[in-house]
Protein backbone atom coordinates (compact mmCIF):
# COMPACT_ATOMS: atom_id res chain seq x y z
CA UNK A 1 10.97 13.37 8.66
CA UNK A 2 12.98 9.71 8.70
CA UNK A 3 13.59 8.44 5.17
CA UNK A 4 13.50 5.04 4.55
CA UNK A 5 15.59 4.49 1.01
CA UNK A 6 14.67 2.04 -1.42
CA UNK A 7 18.03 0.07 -1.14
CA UNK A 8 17.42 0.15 2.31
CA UNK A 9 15.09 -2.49 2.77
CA UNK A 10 14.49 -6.02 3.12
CA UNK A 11 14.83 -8.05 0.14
CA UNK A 12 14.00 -11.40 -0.92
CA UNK A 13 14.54 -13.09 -4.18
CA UNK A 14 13.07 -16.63 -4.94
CA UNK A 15 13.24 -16.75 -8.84
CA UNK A 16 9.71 -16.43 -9.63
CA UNK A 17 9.06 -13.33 -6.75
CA UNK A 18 11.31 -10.48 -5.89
CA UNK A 19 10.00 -8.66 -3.01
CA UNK A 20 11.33 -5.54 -1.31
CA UNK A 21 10.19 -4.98 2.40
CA UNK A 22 9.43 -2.02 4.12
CA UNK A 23 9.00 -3.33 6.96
CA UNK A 24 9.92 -6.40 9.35
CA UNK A 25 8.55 -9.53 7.06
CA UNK A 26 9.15 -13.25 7.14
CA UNK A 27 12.47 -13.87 7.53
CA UNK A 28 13.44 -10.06 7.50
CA UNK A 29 13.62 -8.73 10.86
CA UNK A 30 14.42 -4.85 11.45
CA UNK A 31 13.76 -3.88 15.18
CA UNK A 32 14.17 -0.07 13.79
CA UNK A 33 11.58 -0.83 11.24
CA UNK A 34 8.77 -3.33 12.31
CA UNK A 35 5.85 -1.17 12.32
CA UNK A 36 5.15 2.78 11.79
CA UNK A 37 1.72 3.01 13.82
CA UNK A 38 -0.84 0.60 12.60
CA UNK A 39 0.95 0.46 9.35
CA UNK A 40 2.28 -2.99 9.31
CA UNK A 41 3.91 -4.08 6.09
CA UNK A 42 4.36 -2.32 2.58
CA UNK A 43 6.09 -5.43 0.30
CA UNK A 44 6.88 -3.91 -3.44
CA UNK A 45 6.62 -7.25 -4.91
CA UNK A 46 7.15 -8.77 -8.71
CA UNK A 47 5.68 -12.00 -9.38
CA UNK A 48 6.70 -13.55 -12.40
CA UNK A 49 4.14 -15.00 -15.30
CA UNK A 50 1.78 -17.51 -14.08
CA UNK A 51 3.53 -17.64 -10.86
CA UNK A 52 2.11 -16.44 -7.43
CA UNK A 53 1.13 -17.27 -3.77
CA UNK A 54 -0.60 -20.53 -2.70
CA UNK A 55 -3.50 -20.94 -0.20
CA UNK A 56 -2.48 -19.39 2.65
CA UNK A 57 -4.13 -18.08 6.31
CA UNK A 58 -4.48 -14.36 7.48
CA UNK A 59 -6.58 -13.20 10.90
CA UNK A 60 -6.97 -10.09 12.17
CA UNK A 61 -5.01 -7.93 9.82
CA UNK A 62 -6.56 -4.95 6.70
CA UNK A 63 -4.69 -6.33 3.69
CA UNK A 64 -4.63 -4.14 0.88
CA UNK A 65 -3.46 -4.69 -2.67
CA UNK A 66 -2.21 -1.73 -4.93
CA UNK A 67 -1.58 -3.21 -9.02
CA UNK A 68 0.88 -1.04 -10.73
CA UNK A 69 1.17 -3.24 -13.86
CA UNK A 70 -0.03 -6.34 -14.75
CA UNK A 71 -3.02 -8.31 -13.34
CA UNK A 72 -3.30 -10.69 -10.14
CA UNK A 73 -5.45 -13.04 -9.41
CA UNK A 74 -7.06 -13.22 -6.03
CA UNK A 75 -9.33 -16.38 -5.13
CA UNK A 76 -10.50 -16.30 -1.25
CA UNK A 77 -12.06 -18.95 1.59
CA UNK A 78 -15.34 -16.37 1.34
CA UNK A 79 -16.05 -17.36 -1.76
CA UNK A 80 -14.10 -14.36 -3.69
CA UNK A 81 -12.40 -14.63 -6.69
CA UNK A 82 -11.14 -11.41 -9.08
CA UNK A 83 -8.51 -10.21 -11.09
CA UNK A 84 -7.05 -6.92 -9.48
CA UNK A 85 -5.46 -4.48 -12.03
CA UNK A 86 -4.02 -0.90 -12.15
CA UNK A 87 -6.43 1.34 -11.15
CA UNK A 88 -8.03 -0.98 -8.77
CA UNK A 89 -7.45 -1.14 -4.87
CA UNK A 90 -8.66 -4.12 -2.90
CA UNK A 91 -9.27 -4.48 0.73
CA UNK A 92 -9.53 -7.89 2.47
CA UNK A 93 -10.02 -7.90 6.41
CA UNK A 94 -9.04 -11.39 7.18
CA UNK A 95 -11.12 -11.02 10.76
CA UNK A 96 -11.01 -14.17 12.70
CA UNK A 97 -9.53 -16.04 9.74
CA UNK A 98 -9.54 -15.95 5.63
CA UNK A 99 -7.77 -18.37 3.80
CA UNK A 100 -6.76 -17.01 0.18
CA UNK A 101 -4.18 -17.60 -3.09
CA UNK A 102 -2.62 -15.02 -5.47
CA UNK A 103 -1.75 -15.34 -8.56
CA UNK A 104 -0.51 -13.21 -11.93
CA UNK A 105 -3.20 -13.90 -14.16
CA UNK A 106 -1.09 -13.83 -16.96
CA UNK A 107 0.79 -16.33 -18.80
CA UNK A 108 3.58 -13.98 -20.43
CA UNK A 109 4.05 -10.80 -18.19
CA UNK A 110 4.73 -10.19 -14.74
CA UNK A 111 2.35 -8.36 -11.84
CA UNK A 112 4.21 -5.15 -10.19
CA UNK A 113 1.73 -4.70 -7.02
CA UNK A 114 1.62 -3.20 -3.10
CA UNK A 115 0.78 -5.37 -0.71
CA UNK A 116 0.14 -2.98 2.66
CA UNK A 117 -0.79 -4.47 5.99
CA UNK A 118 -2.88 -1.99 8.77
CA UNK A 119 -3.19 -3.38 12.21
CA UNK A 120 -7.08 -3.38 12.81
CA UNK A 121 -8.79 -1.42 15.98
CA UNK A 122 -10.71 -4.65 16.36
CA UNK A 123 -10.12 -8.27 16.48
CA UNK A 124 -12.52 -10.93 16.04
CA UNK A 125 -14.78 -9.83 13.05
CA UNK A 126 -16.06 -11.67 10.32
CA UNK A 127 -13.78 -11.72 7.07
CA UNK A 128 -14.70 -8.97 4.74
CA UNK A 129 -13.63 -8.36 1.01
CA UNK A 130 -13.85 -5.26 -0.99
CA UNK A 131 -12.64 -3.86 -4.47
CA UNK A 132 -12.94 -0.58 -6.55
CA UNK A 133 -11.40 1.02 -9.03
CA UNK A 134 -9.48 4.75 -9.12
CA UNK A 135 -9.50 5.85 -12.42
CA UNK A 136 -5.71 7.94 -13.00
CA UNK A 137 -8.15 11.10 -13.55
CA UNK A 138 -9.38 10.73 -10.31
CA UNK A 139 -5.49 10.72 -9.33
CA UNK A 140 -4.28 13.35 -11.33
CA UNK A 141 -2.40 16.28 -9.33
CA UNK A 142 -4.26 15.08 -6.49
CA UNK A 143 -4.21 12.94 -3.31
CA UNK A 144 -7.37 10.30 -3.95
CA UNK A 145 -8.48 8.97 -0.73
CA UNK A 146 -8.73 5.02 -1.15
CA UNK A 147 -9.41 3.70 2.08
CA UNK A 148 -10.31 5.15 5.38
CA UNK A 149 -11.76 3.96 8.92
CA UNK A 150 -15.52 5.55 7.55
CA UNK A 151 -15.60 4.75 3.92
CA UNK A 152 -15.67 8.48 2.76
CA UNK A 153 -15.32 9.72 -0.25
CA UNK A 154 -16.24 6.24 -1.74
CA UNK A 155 -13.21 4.80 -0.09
CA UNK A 156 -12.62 1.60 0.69
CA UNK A 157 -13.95 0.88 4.40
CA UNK A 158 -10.65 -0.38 6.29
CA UNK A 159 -11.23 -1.37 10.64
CA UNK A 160 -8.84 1.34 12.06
CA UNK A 161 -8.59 5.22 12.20
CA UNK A 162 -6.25 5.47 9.58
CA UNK A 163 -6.59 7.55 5.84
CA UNK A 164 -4.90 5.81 2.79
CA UNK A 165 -3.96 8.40 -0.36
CA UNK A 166 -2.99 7.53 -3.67
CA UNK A 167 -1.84 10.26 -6.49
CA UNK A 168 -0.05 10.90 -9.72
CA UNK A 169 2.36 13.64 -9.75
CA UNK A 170 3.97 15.08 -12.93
CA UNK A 171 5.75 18.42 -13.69
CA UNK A 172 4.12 21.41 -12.02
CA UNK A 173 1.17 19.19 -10.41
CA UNK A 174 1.08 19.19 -6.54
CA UNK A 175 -0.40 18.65 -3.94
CA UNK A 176 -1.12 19.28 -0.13
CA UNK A 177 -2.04 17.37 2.78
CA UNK A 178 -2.09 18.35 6.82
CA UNK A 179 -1.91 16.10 8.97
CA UNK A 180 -3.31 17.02 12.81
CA UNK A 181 -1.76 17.00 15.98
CA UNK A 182 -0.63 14.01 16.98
CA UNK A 183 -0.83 12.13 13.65
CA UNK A 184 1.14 10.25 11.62
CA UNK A 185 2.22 10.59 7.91
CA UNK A 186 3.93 7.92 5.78
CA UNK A 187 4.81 8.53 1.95
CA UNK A 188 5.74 5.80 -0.27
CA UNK A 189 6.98 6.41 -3.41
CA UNK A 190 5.57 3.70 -5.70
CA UNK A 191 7.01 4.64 -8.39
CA UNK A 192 8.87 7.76 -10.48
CA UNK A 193 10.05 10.46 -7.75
CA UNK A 194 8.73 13.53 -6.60
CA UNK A 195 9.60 16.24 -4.16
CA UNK A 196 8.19 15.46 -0.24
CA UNK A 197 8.66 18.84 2.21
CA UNK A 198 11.86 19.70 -0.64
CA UNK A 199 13.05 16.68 -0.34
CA UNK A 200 13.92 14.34 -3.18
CA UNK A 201 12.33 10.98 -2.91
CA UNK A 202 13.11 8.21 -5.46
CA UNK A 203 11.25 5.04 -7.05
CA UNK A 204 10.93 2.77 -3.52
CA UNK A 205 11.50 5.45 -1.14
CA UNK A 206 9.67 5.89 1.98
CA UNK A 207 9.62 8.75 4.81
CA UNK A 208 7.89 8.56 7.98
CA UNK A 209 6.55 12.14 9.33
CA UNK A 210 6.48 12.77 12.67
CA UNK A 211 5.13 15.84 14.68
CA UNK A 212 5.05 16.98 10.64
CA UNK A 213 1.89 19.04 9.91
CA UNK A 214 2.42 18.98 6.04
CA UNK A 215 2.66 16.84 3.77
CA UNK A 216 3.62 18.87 0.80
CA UNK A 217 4.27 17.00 -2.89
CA UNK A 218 5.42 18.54 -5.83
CA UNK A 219 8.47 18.71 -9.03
CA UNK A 220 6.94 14.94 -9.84
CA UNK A 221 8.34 12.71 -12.76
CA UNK A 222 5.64 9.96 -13.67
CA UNK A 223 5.59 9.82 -9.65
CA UNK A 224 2.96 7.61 -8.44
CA UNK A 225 2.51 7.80 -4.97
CA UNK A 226 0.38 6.36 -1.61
CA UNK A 227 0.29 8.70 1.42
CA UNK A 228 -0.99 7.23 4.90
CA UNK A 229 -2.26 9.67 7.42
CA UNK A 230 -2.23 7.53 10.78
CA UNK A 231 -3.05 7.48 14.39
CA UNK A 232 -0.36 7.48 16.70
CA UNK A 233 -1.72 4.70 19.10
């Protein structure tokens, strides 16, 4: 297990967005840290009131967006247009090209969201969109599966072999995940901190698990958490 610290990663601040990078992004380049298989980017970002993200191009890429407070506005070249907050999980696969703004919705607080990036297993597809909501219930003291490569569980269909997990750990909740032979684990600590394998993971904290076959959470404080099971490939 490699930890990737919260202080550790790329940051940029532009006034109206501060953005922390997980991984190599825009004008942050890490070779250590460009990719962890097919997961591609994980940007903690704050956008500030009525600020946001002009019309801009994606191809070939799952883009999924995690709210943790406050609402943003998404408005796509497929005709899409929603307001994404907590609880919901949206999945755009840009294909052979999407075109698409975001925005905080509101006028007087900011929007505290994920924005993840998974390599697809194909190239070439037509743009796809796709939203749902987790209620924290549904989270509780237990991994949620939010997106997967077969839509199970009611999961948001994403194109590659790869399991997304999202859960809300407090006190004596916990919870277990194995990961098979030859897979992949990454744990991102959205926000509050939790145990991962005994280890004490704090608000922004990643670890990547290899050769691992346990992801085991637990001791949480307010700990909100995403957990990628991955292919290796």
């Amino acid at each position: 297990m490699i930890l990737r610290p919260a202080a550790e990663r790329g940051h940029a601040s532009h006034g109206w967005l501060d953005s922390w990078h997980s991984f190599s992004f825009a004008d942050y380049h890490d070779p250590a840290h460009t990719h962890f298989g097919p997961l591609r980017v994980i940007n903690e970002d704050r956008v500030s009131a009525g600020q946001g993200f002009g019309t801009h191009a994606h191809a070939d890429m799952e883009i999924i967006s995690y709210v943790l407070e406050g609402e943003l506005a998404h408005k796509d070249s497929m005709g899409t247009g929603s307001v994404i907050r907590p609880g919901d999980v949206q999945r755009m696969s840009a294909g052979r090209g999407v075109r698409h703004s975001e925005f905080n919705y509101s006028s007087a607080q900011l929007v505290h969201f994920l924005q993840i990036w998974i390599i697809p297993d194909v190239r070439g597809i037509a743009p796809e969109y796709e939203q749902r909501n987790y209620a924290a219930a549904d989270k509780r003291g237990r991994l949620r599966l939010v997106a997967s490569g077969d839509g199970a569980e009611d999961s948001l269909r994403i194109h590659q072999d790869a399991r997304m997990y999202a859960g809300l750990f407090d006190d004596d909740e916990q919870a277990r995940h194995t990961l098979e032979a030859g897979r992949l684990g990454y744990v991102q600590v959205a926000r509050g901190s939790l145990e991962l394998n005994g280890q004490r993971l704090q608000p922004g904290d990643g670890a990547m698990l290899t050769d691992e076959p346990l992801i085991d959470l637990r001791n949480g404080r307010d700990a909100e958490v995403l957990v990628f099971d991955l292919p290796s490939g």
